[in-house]
Protein backbone atom coordinates (compact mmCIF):
# COMPACT_ATOMS: atom_id res chain seq x y z
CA UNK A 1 -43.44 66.27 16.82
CA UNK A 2 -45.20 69.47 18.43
CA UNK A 3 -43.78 72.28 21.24
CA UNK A 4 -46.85 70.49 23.86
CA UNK A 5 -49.28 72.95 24.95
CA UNK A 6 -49.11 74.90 28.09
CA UNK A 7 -45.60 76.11 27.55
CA UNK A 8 -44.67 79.39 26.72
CA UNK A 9 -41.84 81.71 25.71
CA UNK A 10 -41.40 84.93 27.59
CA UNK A 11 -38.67 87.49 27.37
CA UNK A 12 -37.36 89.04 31.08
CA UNK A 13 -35.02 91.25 31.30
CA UNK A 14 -33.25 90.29 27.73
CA UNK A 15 -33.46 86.73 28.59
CA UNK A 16 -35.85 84.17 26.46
CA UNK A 17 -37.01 81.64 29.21
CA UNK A 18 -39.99 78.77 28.59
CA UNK A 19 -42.18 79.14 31.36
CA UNK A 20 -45.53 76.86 32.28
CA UNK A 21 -48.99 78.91 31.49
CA UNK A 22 -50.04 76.99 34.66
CA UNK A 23 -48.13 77.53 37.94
CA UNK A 24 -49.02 73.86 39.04
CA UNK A 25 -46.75 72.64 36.33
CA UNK A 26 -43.66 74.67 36.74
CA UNK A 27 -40.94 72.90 37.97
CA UNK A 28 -38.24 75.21 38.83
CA UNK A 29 -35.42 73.18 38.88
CA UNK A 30 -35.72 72.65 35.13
CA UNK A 31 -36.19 76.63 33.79
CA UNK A 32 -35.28 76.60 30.37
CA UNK A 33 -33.62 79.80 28.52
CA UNK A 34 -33.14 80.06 25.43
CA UNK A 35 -30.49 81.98 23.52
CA UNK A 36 -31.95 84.58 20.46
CA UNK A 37 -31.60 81.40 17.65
CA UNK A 38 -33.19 79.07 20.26
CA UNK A 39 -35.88 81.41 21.11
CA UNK A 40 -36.10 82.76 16.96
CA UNK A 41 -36.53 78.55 16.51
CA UNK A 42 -39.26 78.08 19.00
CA UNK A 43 -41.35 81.18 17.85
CA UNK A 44 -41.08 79.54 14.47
CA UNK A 45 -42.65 76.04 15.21
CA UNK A 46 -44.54 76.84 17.78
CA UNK A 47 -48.28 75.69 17.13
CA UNK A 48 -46.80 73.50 14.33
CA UNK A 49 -45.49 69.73 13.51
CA UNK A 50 -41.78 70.02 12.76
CA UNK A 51 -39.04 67.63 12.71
CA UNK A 52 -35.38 67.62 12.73
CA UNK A 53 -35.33 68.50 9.16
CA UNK A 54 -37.78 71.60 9.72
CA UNK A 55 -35.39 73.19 12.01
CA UNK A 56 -32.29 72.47 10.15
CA UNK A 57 -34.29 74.31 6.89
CA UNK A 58 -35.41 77.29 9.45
CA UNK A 59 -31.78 77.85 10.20
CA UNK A 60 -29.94 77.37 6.56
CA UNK A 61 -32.57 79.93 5.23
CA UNK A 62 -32.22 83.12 7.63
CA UNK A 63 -28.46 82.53 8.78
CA UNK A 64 -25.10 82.26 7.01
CA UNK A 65 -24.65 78.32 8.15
CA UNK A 66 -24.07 75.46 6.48
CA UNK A 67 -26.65 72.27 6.59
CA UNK A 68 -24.05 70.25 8.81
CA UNK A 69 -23.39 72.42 11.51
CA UNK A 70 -27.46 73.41 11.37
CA UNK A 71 -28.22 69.75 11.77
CA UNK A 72 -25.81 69.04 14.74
CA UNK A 73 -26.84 72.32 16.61
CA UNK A 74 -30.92 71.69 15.76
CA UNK A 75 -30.08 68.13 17.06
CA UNK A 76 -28.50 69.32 20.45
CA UNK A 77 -31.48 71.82 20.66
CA UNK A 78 -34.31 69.35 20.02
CA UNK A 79 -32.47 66.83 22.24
CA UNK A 80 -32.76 69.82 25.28
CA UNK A 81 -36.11 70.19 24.23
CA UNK A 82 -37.20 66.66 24.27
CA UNK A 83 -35.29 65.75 27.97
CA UNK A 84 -37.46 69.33 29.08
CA UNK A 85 -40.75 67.53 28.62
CA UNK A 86 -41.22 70.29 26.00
CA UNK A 87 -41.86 68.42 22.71
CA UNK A 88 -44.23 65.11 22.08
């Protein structure tokens, strides 16, 4: 799967929201923010295929977690992602 083009990350005011490049495609009642990991996660596979597996690697490498808890928390992420129209 792949982040789908025309959505971007953007930091306001501390907060990591994914925001439409187009205005005729936002749809406000579905603003996404992202906390740092999220945020860390999509800067990382952004432009990229990744899977489930991908993620769970991403987060076992730079944090102190082990490979279940990454897997659960990558799958609650992607899940968000994928009800967001954000991933295809």
């Amino acid at each position: 799967m792949k982040l789908l083009d025309g959505f971007v990350l953007r930091t306001f005011c501390g907060e990591h929201i994914v925001t439409s490049e187009s205005a005729a495609r936002v749809d406000y009642s579905k603003i996404i923010s992202l906390n740092e990991t999220a945020a860390w996660l999509w800067e990382q596979v952004e432009g990229k295929d990744f899977d489930l597996d991908d993620l769970v690697a991403l987060l076992t490498d730079r944090y102190d977690v082990d490979a279940q808890t990454a897997r659960s928390d990558s799958q609650k992420l992607l899940d968000k992602w994928i009800e967001a129209g954000l991933v295809g």
